[in-house]
Protein backbone atom coordinates (compact mmCIF):
# COMPACT_ATOMS: atom_id res chain seq x y z
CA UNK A 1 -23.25 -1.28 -63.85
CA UNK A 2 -20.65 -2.34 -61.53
CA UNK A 3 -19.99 -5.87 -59.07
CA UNK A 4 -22.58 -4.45 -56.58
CA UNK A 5 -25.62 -4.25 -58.89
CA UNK A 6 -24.78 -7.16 -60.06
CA UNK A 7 -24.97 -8.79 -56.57
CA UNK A 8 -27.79 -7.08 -55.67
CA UNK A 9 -29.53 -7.72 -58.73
CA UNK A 10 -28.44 -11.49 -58.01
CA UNK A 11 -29.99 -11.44 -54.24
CA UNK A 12 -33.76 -9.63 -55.39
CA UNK A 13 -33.62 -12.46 -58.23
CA UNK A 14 -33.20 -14.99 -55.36
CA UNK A 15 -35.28 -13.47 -52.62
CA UNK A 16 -37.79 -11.87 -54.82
CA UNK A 17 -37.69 -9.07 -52.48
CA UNK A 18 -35.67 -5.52 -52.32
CA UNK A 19 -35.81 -4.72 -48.74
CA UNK A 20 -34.01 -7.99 -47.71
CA UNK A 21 -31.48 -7.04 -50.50
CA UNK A 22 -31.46 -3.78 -48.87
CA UNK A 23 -30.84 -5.13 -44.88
CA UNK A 24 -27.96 -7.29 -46.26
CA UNK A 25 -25.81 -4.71 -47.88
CA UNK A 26 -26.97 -2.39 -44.95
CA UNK A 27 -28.56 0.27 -47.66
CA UNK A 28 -31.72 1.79 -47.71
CA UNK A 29 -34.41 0.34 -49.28
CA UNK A 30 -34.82 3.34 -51.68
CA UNK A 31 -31.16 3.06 -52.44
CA UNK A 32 -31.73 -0.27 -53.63
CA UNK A 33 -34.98 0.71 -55.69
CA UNK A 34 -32.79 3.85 -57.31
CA UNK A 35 -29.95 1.01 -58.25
CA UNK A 36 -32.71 -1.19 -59.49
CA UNK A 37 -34.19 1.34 -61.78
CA UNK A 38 -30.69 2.60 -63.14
CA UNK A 39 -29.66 -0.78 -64.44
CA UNK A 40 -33.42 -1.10 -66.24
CA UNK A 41 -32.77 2.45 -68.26
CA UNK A 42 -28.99 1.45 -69.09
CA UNK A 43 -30.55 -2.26 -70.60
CA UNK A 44 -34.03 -0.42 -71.30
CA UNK A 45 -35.65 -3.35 -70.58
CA UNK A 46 -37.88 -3.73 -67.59
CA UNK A 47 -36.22 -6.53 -64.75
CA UNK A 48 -38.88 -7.13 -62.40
CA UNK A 49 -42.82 -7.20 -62.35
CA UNK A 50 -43.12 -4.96 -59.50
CA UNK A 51 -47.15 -5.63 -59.61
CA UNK A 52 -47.05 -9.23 -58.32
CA UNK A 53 -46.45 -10.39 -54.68
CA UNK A 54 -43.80 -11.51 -54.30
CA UNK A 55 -41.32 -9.70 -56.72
CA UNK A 56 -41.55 -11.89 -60.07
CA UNK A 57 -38.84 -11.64 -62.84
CA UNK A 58 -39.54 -10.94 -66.45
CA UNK A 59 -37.76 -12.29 -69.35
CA UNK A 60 -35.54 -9.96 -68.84
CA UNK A 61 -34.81 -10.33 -65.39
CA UNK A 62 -33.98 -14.27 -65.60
CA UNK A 63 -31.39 -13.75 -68.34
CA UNK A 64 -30.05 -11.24 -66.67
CA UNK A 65 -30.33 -12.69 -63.04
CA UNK A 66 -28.13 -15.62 -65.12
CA UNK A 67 -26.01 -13.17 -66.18
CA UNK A 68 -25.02 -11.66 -62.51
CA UNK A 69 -24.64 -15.10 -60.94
CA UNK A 70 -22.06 -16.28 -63.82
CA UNK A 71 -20.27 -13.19 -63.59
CA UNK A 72 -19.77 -13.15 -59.86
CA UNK A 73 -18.98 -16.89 -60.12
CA UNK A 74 -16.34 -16.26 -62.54
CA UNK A 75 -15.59 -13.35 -59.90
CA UNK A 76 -14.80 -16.13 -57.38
CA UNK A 77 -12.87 -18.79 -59.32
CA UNK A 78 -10.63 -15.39 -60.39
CA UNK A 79 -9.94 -14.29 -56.49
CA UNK A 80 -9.21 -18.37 -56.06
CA UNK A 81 -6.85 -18.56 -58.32
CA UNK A 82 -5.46 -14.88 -57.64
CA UNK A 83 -5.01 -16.08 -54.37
CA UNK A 84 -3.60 -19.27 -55.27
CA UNK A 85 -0.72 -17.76 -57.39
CA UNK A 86 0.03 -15.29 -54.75
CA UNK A 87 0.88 -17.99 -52.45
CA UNK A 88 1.97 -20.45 -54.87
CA UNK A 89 5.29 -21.60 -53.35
CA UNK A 90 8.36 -20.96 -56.40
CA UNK A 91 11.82 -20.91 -56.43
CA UNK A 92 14.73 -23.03 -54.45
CA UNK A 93 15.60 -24.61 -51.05
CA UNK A 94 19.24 -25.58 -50.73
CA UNK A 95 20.05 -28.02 -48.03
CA UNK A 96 23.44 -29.12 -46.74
CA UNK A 97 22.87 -32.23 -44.79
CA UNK A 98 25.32 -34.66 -42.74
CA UNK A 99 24.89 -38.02 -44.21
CA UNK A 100 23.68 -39.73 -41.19
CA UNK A 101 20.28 -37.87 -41.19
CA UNK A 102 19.36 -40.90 -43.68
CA UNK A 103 19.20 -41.38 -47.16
CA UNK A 104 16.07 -43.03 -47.12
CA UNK A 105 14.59 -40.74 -45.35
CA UNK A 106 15.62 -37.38 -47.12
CA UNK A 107 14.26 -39.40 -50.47
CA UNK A 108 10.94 -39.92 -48.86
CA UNK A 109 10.95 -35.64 -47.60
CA UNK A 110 12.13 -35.12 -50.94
CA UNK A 111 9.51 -36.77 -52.85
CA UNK A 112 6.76 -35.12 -50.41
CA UNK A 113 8.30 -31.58 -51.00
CA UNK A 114 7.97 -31.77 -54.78
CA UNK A 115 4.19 -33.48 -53.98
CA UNK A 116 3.30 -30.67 -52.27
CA UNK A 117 5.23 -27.96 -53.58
CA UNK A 118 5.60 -28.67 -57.59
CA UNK A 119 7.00 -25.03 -58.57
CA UNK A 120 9.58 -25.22 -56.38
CA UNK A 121 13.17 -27.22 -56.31
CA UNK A 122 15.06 -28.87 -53.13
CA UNK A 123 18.66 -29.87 -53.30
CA UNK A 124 19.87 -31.50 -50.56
CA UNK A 125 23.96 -32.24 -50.66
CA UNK A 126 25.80 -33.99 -48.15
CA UNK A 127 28.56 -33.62 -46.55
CA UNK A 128 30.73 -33.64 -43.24
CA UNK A 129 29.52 -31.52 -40.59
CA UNK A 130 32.53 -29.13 -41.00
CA UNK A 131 31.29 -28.50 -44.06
CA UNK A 132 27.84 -28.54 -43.50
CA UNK A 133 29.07 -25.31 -41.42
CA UNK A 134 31.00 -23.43 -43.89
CA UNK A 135 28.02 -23.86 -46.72
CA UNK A 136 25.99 -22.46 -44.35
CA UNK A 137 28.60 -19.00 -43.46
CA UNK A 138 29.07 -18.86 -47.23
CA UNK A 139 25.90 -18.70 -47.96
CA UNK A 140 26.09 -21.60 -50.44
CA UNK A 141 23.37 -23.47 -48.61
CA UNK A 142 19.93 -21.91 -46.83
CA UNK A 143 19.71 -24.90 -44.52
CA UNK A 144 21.96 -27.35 -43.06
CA UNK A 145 20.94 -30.29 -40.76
CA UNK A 146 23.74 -31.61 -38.38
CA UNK A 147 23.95 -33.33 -35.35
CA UNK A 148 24.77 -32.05 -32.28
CA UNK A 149 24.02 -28.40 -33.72
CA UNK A 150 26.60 -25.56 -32.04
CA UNK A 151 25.11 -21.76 -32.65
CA UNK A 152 27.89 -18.98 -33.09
CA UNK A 153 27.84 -15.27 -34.07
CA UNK A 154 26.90 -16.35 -37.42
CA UNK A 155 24.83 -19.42 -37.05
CA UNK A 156 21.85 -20.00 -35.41
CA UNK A 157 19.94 -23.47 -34.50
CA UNK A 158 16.31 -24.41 -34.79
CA UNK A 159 16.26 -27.85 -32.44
CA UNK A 160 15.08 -30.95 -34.51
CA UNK A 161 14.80 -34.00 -32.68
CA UNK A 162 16.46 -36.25 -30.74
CA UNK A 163 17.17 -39.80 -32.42
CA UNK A 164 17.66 -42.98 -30.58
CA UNK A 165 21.28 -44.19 -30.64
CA UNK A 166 21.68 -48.15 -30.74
CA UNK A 167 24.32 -51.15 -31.19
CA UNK A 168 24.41 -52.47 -34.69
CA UNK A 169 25.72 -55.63 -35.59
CA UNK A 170 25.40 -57.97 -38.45
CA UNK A 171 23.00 -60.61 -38.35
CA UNK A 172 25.57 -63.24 -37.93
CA UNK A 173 27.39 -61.50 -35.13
CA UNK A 174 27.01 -63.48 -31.86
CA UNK A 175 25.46 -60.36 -30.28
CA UNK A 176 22.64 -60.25 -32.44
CA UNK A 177 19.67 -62.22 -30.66
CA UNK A 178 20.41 -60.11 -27.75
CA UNK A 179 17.28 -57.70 -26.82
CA UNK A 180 19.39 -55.24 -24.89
CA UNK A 181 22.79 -54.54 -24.33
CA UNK A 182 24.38 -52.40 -21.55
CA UNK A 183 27.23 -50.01 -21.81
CA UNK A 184 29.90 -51.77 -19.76
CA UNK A 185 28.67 -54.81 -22.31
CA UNK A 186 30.60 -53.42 -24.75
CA UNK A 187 34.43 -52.94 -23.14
CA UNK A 188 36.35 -54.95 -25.20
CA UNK A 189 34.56 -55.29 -28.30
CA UNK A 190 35.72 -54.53 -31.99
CA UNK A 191 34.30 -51.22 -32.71
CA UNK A 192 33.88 -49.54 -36.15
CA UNK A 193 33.72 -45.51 -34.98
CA UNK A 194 34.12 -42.24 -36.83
CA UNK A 195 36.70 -39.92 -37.59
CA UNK A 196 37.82 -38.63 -34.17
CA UNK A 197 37.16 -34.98 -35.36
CA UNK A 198 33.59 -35.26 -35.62
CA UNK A 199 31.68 -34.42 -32.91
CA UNK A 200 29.37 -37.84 -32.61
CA UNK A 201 33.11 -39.44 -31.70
CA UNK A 202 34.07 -37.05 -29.17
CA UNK A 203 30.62 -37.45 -27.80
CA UNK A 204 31.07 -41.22 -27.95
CA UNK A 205 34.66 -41.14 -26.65
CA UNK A 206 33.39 -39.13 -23.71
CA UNK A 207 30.74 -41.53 -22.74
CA UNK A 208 32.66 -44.48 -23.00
CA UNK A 209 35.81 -42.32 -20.70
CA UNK A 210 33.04 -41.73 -18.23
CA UNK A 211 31.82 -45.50 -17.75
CA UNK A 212 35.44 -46.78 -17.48
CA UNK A 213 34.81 -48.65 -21.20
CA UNK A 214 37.69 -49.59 -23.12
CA UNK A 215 36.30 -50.93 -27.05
CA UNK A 216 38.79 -51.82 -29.75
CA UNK A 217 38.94 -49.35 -32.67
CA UNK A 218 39.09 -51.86 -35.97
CA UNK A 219 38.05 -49.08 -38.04
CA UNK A 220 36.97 -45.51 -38.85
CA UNK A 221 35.21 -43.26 -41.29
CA UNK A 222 34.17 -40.37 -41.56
CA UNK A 223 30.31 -41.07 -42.81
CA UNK A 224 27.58 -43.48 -41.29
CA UNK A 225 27.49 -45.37 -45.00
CA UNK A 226 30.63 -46.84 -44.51
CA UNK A 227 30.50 -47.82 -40.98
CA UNK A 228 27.42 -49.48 -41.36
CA UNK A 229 28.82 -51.66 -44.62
CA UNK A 230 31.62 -52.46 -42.12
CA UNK A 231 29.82 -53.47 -39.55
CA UNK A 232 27.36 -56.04 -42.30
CA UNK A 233 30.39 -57.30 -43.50
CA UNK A 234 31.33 -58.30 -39.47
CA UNK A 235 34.66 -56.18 -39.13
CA UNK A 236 32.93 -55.32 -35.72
CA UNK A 237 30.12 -53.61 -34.16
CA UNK A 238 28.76 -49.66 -33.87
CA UNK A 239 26.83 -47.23 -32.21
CA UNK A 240 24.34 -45.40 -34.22
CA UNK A 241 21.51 -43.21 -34.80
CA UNK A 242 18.79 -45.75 -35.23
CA UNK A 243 16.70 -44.06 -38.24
CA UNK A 244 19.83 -44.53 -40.35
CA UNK A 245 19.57 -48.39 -39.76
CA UNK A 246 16.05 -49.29 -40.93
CA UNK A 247 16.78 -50.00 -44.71
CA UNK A 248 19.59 -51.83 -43.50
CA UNK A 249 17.35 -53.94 -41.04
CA UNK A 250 14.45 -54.20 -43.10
CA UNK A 251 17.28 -56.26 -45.72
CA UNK A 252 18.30 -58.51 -42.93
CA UNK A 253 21.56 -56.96 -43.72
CA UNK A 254 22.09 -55.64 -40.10
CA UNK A 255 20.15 -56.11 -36.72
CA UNK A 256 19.71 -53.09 -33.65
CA UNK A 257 20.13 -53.55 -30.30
CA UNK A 258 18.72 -50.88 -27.76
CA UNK A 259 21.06 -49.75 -25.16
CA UNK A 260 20.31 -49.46 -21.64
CA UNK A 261 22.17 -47.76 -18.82
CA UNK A 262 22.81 -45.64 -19.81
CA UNK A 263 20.28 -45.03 -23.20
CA UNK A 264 21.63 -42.74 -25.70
CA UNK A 265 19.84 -40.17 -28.08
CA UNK A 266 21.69 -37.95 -30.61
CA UNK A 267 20.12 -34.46 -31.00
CA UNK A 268 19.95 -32.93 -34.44
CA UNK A 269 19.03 -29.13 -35.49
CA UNK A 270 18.86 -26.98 -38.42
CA UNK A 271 20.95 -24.16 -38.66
CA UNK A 272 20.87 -20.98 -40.81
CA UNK A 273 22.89 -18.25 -41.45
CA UNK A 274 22.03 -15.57 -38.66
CA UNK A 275 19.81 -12.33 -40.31
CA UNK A 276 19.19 -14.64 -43.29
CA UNK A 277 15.94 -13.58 -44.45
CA UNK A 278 13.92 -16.90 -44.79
CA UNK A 279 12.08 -17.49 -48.31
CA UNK A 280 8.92 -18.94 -49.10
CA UNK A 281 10.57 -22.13 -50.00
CA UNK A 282 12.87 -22.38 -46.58
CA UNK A 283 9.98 -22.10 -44.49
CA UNK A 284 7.85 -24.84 -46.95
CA UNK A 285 11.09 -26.92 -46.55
CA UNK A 286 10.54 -25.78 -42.13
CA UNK A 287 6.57 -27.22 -42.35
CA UNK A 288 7.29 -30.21 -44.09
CA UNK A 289 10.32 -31.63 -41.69
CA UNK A 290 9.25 -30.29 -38.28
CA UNK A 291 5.93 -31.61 -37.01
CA UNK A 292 3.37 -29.33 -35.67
CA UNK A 293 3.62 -28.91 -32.03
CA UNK A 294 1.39 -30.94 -29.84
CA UNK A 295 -2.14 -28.30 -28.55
CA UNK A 296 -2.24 -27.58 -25.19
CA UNK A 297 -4.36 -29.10 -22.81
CA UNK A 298 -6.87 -26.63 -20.69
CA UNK A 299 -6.28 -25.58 -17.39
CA UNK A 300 -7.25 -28.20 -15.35
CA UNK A 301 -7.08 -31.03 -18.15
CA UNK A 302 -5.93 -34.46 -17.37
């Protein structure tokens, strides 16, 4: 006997009748009758009471009618979990991250990824953006995440998002109760920046050259962490991406101001290694950070 008689066998027990068993396989009737009567020699036992209308079983039949629809269960729960290991998610995701994508936040993906995915690892380091770039070309790192991505002839970007960028000053600073703040507000002002080499100060130098806006550099680092420790302890005041600010607001430690004319958002993007063949868990790590794109509306939709 093979999987087929036993579904067959299973479908006559259920609806007492071989031609329906036969129209659902798409098999002649006799065919199903010859099938029928091979399974009774090899048990020598007789399966159905063929005088009765409808089809009745006999002792036989139930038992084995029992028997086909355990075996074909245990048939499914097999091809479940067959297909379950076969796209089980295994192995590691390395990630090379700038630190002002947010610590907070990377803990939270972090948690979900090993949620969802419990065979497989992330690591996430971080780093400066320079070297965010050379993990990337030495293949030391399968992602990296970096604001204000540049592709090359070896990397290539996947765009992100685009964060917010505010004015953060500590609670006592006499800024603070403002709602919004204005560009040519700050000319003047004690500013904690960044390294000039990185490219969110050139991209902040170059806004504040355009609008004529002269701030005074107090300090500068080379990692949101510190700027934003500077700033609660009042040595001045920053721009920055407003995701990495919430812990730090939710603690009362620092307070956000939006900025208007002009507003400023930082993009950020993932970059790879170009022809790097993406694994299972890189494009787990892909689904879990980048939302699903928004359906689109019908023709004629409002």
């Amino acid at each position: 006997m093979d999987l087929k008689d036993l579904q067959i066998f299973r479908d006559i027990a259920r609806t007492k009748s071989i031609s329906r068993s036969a129209k659902a396989y798409r098999i002649s009737q006799s065919a199903v009758s010859q099938r029928l009567a091979e399974l009774e020699r090899e048990l020598s036992l007789t399966l159905l009471d063929r005088s009765r209308r409808p089809l009745r079983l006999t002792e036989a039949g139930r038992l084995f009618a029992d028997f086909c629809r355990d075996v074909l269960r245990r048939r499914e729960q097999l091809e479940a979990e067959l297909e379950r290991l076969r796209n089980r998610i295994e192995g590691t995701v390395r990630i090379a991250s700038i630190y002002s994508v947010g610590l907070s936040q990377m803990a939270r993906l972090e948690e979900e990824f090993r949620r969802r995915y419990p065979h497989a690892e992330l690591v996430v380091e971080y780093l400066r953006p320079e070297r965010v770039y050379e993990q990337i070309r030495a293949d030391r790192a399968d992602l990296g995440l970096i604001s204000y991505p540049e592709s090359s002839r070896e990397i290539a970007v996947i765009p992100w998002r685009e964060e917010e960028m505010v004015v953060a000053v500590a609670s006592s600073h006499r800024l603070a109760g403002r709602q919004a703040l204005t560009l040519k507000e700050l000319d003047g002002q004690e500013f904690v920046g960044f390294d000039e080499d990185l490219p969110i100060a050139r991209e902040l130098e170059r806004l504040f050259r355009d609008h004529g806006i002269a701030v005074k550099l107090v300090m500068h680092f080379d990692n949101v962490l510190a700027i934003k420790e500077a700033v609660a302890l009042g040595s001045g005041l920053s721009i920055l991406p407003e995701p990495a600010l919430q812990e730090e607001v939710r603690l009362g430690r620092l307070v956000t101001i939006p900025l208007q004319e002009p507003a400023l958002r930082r993009p950020l993007g993932i970059i790879y290694r170009r022809r790097r063949q993406f694994t299972l868990p890189m494009r787990a790590f892909l689904d879990l950070i980048r939302p699903p794109a928004p359906e689109a509306k019908p023709a004629g939709a409002s």
